[in-house]
C-alpha atoms as a PDB file:
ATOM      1  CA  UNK A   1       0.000   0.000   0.000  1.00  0.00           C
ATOM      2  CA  UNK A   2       2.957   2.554   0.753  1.00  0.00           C
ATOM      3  CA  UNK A   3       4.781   1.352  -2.360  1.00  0.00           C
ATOM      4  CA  UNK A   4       1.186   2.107  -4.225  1.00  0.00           C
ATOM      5  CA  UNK A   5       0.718   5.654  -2.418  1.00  0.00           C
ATOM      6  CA  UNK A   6       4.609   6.529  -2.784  1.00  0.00           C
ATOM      7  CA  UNK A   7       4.301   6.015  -6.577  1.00  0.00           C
ATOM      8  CA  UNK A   8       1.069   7.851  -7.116  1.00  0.00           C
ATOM      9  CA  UNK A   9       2.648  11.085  -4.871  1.00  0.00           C
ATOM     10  CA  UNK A  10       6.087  10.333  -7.679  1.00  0.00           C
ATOM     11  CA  UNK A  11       3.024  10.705 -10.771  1.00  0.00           C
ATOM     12  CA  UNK A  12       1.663  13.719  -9.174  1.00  0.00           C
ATOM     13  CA  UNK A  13       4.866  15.484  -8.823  1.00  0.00           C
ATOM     14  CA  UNK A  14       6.337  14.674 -11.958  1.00  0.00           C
ATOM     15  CA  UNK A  15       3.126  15.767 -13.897  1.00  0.00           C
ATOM     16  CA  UNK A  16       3.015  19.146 -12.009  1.00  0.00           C
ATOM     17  CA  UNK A  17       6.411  20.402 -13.286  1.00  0.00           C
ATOM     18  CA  UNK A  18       5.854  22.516 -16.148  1.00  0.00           C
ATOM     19  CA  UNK A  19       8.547  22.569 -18.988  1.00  0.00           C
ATOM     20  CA  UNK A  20       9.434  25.924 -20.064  1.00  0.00           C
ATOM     21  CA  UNK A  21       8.037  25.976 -23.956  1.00  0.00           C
ATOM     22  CA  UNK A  22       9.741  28.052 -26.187  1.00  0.00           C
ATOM     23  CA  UNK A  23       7.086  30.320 -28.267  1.00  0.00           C
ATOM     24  CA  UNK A  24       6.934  33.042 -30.612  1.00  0.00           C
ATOM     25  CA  UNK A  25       4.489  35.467 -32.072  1.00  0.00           C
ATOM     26  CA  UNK A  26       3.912  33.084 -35.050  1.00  0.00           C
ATOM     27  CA  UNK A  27       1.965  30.778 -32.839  1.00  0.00           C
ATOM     28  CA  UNK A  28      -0.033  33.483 -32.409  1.00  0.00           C
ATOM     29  CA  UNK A  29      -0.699  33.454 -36.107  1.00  0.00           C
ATOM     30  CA  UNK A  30      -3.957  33.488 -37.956  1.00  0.00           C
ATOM     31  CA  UNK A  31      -7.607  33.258 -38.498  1.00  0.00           C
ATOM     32  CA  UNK A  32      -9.185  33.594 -35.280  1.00  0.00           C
ATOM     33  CA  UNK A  33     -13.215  33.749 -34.916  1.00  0.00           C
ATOM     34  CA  UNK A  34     -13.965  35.605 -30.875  1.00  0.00           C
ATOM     35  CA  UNK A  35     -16.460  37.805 -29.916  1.00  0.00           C
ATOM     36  CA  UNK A  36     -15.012  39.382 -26.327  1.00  0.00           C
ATOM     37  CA  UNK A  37     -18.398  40.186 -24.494  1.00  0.00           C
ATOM     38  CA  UNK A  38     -17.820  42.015 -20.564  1.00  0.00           C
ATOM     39  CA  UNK A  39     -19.866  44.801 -19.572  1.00  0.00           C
ATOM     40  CA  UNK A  40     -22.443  45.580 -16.522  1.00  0.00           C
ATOM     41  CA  UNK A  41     -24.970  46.712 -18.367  1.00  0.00           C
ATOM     42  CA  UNK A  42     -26.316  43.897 -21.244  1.00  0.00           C
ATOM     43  CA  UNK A  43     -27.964  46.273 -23.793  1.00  0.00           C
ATOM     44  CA  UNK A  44     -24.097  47.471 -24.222  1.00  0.00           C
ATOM     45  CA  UNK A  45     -22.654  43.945 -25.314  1.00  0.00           C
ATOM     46  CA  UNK A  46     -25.946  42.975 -27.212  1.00  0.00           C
ATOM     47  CA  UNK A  47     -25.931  42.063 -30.772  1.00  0.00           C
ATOM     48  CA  UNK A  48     -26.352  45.356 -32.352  1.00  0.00           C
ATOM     49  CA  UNK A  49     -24.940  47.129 -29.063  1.00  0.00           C
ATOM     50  CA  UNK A  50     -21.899  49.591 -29.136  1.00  0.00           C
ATOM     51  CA  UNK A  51     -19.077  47.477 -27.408  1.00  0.00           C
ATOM     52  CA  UNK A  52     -20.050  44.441 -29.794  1.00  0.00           C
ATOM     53  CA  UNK A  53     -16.319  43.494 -30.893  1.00  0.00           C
ATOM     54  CA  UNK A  54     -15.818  40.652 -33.036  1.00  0.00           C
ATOM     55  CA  UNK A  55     -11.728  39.298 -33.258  1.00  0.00           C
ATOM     56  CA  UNK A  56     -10.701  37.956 -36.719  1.00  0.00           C
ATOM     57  CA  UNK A  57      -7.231  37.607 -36.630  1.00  0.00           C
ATOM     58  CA  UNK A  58      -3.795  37.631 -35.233  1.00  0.00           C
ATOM     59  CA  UNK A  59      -0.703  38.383 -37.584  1.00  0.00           C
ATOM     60  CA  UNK A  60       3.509  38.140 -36.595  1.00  0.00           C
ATOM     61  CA  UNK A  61       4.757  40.870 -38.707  1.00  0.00           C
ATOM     62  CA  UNK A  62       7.797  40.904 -40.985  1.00  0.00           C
ATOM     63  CA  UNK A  63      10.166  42.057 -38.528  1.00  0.00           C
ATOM     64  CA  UNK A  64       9.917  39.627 -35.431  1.00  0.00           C
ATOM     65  CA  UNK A  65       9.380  42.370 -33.052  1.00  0.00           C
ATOM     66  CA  UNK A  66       5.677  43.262 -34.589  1.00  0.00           C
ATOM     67  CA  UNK A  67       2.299  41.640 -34.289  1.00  0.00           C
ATOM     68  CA  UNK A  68      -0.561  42.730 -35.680  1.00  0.00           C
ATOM     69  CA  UNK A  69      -4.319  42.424 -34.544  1.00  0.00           C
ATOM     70  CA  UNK A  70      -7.532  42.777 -36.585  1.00  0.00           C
ATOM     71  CA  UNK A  71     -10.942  43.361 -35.502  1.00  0.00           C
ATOM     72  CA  UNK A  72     -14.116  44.298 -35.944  1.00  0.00           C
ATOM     73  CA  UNK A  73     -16.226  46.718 -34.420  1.00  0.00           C
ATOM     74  CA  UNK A  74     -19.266  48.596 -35.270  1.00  0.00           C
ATOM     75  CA  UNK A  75     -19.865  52.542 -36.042  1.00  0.00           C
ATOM     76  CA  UNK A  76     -22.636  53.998 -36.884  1.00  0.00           C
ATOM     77  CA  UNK A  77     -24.641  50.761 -37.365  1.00  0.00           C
ATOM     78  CA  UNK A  78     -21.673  49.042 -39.706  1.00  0.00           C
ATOM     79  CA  UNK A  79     -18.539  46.761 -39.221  1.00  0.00           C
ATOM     80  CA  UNK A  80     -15.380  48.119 -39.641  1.00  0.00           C
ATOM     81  CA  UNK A  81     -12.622  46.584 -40.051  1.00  0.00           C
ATOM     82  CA  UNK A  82      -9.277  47.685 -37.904  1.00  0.00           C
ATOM     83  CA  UNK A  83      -5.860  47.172 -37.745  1.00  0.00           C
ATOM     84  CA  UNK A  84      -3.674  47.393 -35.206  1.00  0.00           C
ATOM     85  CA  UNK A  85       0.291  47.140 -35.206  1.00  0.00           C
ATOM     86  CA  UNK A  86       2.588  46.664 -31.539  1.00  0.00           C
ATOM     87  CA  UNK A  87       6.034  47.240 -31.492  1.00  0.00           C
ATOM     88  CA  UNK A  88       7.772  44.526 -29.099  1.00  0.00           C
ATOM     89  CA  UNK A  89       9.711  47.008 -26.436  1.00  0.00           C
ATOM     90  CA  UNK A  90      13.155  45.752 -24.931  1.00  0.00           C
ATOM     91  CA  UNK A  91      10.909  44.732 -21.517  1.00  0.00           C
ATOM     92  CA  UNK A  92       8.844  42.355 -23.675  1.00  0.00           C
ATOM     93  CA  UNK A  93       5.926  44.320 -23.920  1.00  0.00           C
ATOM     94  CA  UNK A  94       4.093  45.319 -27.288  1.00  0.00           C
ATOM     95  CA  UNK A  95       2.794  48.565 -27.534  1.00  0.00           C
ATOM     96  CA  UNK A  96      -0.191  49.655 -29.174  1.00  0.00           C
ATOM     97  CA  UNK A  97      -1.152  53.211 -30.693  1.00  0.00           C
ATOM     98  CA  UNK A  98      -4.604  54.127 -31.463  1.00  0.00           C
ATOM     99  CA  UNK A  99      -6.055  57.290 -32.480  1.00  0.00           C
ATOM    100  CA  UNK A 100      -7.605  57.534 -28.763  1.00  0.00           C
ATOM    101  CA  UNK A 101      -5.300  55.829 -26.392  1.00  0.00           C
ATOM    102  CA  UNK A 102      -1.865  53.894 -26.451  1.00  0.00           C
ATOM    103  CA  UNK A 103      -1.721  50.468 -24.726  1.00  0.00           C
ATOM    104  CA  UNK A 104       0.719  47.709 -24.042  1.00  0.00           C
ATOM    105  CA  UNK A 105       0.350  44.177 -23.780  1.00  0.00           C
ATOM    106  CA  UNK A 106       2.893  42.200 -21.302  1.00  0.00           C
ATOM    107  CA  UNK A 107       4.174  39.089 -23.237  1.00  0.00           C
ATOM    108  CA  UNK A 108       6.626  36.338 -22.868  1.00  0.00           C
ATOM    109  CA  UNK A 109       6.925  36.150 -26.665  1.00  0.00           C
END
């Protein structure tokens, strides 16, 4: 029974290590099809509502220290269709820069 116990407690341990994968931005790359839905009030995130966003895609750019993101949100009752380009900082960040507000994204990429 100890032998039994000692070599489950052996399983367990050995599955709970994680190994350290090495990734990149290209992973990342893509067709991807995500709506992102959080707000308090549910009218907002509704079908037709004004922080509807619908995800299409990821892209690595030329230059390894790019990625690009493309989504889709709604203005004046239409999709558009936007593009986004962040530029990988030295602290492994990407930084984003949009007409209204600049935002970075902490990565281990």
């Amino acid at each position: 029974m100890k032998a039994l116990f000692l070599t489950l407690l052996l399983c367990l341990v050995c599955g709970a290590q994680e190994e350290e994968a090495e990734q990149s931005a290209l992973e990342l790359s893509g067709k991807w099809i995500t709506v992102y839905l959080a707000s308090t009030n549910p009218e907002k995130i509704a079908e037709n509502g004004p922080f509807r966003i619908k995800f299409l895609k990821i892209e690595a750019g030329d230059a390894k220290n790019t990625i690009i993101f493309e989504f889709c949100i709604k203005r004046d009752g239409k999709w558009e269709i936007v593009r986004i380009t962040g530029k990988k900082e030295d602290d492994n960040t990407y930084v984003f820069e949009c007409k209204k507000f600049t935002t970075a994204l902490q990565t281990d990429l």
